[in-house]
N, C-alpha and C. Protein backbone atom coordinates (compact mmCIF):
# COMPACT_ATOMS: atom_id res chain seq x y z
N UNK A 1 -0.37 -47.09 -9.20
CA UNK A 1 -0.72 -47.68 -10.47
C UNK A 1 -1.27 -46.59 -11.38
N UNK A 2 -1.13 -46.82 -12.80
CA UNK A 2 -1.07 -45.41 -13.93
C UNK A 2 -2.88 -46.21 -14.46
N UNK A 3 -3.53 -45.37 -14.96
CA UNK A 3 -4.23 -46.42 -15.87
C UNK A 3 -4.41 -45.31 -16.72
N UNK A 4 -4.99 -44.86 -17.85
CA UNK A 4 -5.67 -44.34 -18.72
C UNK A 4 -5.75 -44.71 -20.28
N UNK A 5 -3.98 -44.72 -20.97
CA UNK A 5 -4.07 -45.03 -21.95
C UNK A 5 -4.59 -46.27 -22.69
N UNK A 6 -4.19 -47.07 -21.39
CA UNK A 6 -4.68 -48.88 -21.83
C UNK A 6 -6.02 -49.28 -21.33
N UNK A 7 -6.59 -48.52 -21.10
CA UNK A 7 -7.89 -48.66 -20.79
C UNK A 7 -8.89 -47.69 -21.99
N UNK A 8 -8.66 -46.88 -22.41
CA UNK A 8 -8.93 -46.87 -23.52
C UNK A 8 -10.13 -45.26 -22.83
N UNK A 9 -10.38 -45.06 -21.94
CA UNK A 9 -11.04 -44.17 -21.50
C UNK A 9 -10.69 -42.40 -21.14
N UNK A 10 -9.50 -42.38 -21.36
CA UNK A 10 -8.46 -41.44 -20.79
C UNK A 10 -7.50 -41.33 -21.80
N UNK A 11 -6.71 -40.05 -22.24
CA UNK A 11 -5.71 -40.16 -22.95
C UNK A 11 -4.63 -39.19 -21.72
N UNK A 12 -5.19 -38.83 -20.74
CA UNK A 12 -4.48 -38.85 -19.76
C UNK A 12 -4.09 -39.24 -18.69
N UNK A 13 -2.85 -40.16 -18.04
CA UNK A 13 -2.89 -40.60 -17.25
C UNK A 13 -3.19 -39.93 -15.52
N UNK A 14 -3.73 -40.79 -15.19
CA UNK A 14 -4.17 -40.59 -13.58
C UNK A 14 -3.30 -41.22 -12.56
N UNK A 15 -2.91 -40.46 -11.81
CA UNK A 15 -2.19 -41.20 -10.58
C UNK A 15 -2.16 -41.03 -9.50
N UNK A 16 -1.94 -41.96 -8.41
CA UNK A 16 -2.18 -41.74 -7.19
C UNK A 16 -0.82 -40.36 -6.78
N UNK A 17 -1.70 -39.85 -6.04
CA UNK A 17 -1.49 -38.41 -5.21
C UNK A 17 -1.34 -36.99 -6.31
N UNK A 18 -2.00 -37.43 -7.78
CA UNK A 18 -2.59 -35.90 -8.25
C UNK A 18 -3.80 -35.57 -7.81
N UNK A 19 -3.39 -34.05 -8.12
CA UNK A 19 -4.88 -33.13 -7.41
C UNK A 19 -5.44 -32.31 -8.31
N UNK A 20 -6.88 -32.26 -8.10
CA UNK A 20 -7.34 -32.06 -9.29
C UNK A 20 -8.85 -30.91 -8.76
N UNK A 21 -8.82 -30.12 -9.62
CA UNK A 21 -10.00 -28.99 -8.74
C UNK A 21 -10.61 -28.51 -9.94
N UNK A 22 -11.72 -28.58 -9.69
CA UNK A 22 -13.09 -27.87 -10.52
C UNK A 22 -14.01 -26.77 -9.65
N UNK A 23 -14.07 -25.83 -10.56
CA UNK A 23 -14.99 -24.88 -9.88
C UNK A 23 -17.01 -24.58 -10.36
N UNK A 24 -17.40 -24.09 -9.22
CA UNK A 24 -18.46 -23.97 -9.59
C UNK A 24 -18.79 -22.60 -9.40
N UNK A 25 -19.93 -22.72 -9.16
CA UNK A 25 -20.76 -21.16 -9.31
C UNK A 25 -20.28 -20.36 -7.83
N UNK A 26 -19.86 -19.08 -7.99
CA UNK A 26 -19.56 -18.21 -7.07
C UNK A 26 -18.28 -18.94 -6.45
N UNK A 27 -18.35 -19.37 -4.72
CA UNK A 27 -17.11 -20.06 -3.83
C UNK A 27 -17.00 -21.45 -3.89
N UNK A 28 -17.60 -21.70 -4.84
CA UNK A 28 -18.00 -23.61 -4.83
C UNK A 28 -16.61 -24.07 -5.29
N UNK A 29 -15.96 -24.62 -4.51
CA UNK A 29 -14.62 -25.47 -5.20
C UNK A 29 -14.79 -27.01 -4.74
N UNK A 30 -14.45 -27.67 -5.54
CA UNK A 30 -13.93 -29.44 -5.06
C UNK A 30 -12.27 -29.62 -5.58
N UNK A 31 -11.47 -30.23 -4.70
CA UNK A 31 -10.55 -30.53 -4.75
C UNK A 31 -10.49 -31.74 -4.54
N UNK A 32 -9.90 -32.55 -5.90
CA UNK A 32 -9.88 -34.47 -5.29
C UNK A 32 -8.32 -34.88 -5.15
N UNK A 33 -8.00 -35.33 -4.81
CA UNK A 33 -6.89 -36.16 -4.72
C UNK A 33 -7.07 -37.41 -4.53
N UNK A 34 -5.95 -38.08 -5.90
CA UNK A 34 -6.30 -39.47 -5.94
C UNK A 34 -5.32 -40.45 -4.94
N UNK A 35 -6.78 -41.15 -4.59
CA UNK A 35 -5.93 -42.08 -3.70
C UNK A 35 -5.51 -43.20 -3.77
N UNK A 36 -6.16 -43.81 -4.95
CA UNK A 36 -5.39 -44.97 -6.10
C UNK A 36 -6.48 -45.38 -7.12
N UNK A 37 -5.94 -45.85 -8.57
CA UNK A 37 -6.74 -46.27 -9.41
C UNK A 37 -6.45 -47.38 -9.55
N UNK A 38 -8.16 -48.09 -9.62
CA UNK A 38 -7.85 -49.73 -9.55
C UNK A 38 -8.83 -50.27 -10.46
N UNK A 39 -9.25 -51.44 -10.67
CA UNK A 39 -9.97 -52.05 -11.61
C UNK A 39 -11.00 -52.93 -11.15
N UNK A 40 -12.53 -52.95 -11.08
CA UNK A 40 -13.13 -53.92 -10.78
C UNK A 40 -13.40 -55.42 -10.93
N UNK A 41 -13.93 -56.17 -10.59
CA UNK A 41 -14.29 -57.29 -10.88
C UNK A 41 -14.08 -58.00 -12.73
N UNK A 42 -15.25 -56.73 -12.92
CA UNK A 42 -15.44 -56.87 -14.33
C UNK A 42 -14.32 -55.99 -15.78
N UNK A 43 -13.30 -55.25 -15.11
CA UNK A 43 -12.34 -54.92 -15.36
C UNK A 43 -12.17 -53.53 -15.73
N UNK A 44 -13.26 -52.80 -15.35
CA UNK A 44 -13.40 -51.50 -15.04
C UNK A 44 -12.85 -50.53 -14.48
N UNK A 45 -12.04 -49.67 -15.04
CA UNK A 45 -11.28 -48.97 -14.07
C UNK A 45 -11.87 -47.49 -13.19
N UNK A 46 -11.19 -47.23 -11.89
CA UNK A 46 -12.22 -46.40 -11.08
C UNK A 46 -11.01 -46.25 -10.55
N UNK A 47 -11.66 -44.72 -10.04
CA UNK A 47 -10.14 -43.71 -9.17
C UNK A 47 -11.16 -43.53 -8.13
N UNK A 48 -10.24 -43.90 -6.61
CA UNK A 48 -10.38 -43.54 -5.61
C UNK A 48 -9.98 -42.43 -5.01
N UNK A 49 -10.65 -41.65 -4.52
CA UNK A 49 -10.32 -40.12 -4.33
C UNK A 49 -10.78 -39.55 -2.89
N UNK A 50 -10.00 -38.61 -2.30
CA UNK A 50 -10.48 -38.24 -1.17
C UNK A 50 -11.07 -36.55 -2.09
N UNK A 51 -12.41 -36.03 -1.49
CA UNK A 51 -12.97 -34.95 -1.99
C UNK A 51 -12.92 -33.74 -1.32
N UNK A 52 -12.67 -32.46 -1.47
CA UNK A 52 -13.26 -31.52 -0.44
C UNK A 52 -13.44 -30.88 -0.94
N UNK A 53 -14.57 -30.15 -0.74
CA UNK A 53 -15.66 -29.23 -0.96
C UNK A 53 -15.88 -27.75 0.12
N UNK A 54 -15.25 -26.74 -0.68
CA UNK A 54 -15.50 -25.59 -0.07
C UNK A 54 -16.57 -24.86 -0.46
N UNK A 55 -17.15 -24.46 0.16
CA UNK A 55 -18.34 -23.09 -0.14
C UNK A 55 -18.16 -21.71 0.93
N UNK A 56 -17.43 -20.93 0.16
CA UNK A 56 -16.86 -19.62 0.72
C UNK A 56 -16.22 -20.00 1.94
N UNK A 57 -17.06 -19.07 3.36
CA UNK A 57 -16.39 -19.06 4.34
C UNK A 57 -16.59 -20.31 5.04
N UNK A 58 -17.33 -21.21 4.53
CA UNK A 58 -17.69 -22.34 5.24
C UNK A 58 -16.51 -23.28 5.60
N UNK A 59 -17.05 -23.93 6.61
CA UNK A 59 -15.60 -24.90 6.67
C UNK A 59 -15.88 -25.69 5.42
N UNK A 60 -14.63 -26.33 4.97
CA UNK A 60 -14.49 -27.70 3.98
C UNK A 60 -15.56 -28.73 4.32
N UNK A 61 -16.07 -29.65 3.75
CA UNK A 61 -16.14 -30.85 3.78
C UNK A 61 -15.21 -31.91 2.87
N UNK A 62 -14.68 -32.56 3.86
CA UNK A 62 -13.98 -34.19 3.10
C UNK A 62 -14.46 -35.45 3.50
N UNK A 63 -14.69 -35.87 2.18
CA UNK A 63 -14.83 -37.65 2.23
C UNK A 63 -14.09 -37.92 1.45
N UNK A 64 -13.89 -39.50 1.45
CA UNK A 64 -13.66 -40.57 0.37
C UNK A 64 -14.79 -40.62 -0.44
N UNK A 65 -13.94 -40.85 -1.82
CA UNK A 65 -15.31 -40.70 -3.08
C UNK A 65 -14.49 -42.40 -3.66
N UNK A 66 -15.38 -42.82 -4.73
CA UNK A 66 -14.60 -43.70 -5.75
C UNK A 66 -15.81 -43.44 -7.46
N UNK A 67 -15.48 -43.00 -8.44
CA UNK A 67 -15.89 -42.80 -9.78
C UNK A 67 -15.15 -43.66 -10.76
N UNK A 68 -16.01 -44.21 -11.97
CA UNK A 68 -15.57 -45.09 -12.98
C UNK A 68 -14.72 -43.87 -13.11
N UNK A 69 -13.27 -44.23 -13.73
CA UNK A 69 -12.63 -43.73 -14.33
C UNK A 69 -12.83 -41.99 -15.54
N UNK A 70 -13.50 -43.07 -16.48
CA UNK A 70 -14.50 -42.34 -17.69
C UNK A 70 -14.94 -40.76 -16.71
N UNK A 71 -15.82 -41.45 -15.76
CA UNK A 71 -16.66 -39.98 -15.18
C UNK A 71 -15.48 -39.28 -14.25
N UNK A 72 -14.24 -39.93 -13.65
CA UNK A 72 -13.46 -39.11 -12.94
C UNK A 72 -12.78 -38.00 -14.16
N UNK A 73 -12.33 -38.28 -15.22
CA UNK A 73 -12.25 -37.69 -16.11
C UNK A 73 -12.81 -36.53 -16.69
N UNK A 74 -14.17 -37.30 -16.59
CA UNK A 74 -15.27 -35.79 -17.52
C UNK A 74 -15.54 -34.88 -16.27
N UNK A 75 -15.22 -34.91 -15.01
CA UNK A 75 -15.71 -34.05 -14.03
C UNK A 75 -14.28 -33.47 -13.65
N UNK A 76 -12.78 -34.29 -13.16
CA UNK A 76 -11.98 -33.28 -13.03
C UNK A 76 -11.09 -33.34 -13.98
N UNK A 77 -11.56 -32.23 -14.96
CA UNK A 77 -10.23 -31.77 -15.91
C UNK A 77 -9.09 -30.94 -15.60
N UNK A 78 -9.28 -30.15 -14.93
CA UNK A 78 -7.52 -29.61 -14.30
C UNK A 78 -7.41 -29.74 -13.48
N UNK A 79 -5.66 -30.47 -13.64
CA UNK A 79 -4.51 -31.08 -13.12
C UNK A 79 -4.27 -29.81 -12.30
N UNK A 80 -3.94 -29.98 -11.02
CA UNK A 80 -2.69 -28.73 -10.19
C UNK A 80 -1.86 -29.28 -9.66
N UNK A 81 -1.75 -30.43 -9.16
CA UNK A 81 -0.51 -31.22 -9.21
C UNK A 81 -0.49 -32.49 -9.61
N UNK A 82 0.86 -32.74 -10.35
CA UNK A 82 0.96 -34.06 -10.55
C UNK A 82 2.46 -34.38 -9.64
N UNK A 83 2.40 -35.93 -10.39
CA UNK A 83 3.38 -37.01 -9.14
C UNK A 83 4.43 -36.59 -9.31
């Protein structure tokens, strides 16, 4: 499922199995991949994402994450793959 434009939060669409990576200070990377965007109760849309988190030589950590839409947005802005 696509959501962004009709939700009014996004002028880019999100979809299940893009990946998306932000960096931080020094080896800090997160890599999300979405694992579907869906809509709450109250009609809210939110991307489900699996996360991983490198810090240098460390191993990864991965979980499942889920963020309103809006904030999946303002945190991962570049795309490295899309569908």
């Amino acid at each position: 499922m696509m959501l962004g434009a009709l939700s009014g939060y996004n002028n880019n669409s999100i979809a299940e199995g893009m990946v998306f990576r932000r960096t931080g200070i020094g080896a800090f990377v997160e890599t999300a991949q979405v694992v579907e965007v869906i809509e709450d109760r109250m009609g809210i849309p939110h991307v489900r994402f699996n996360l991983q988190v490198s810090r240098g030589a460390v191993k990864p950590t991965v979980e499942c994450r889920t963020l309103a839409l809006e904030t999946f947005s303002a945190r991962y802005k570049k795309s490295i793959q899309t569908v």
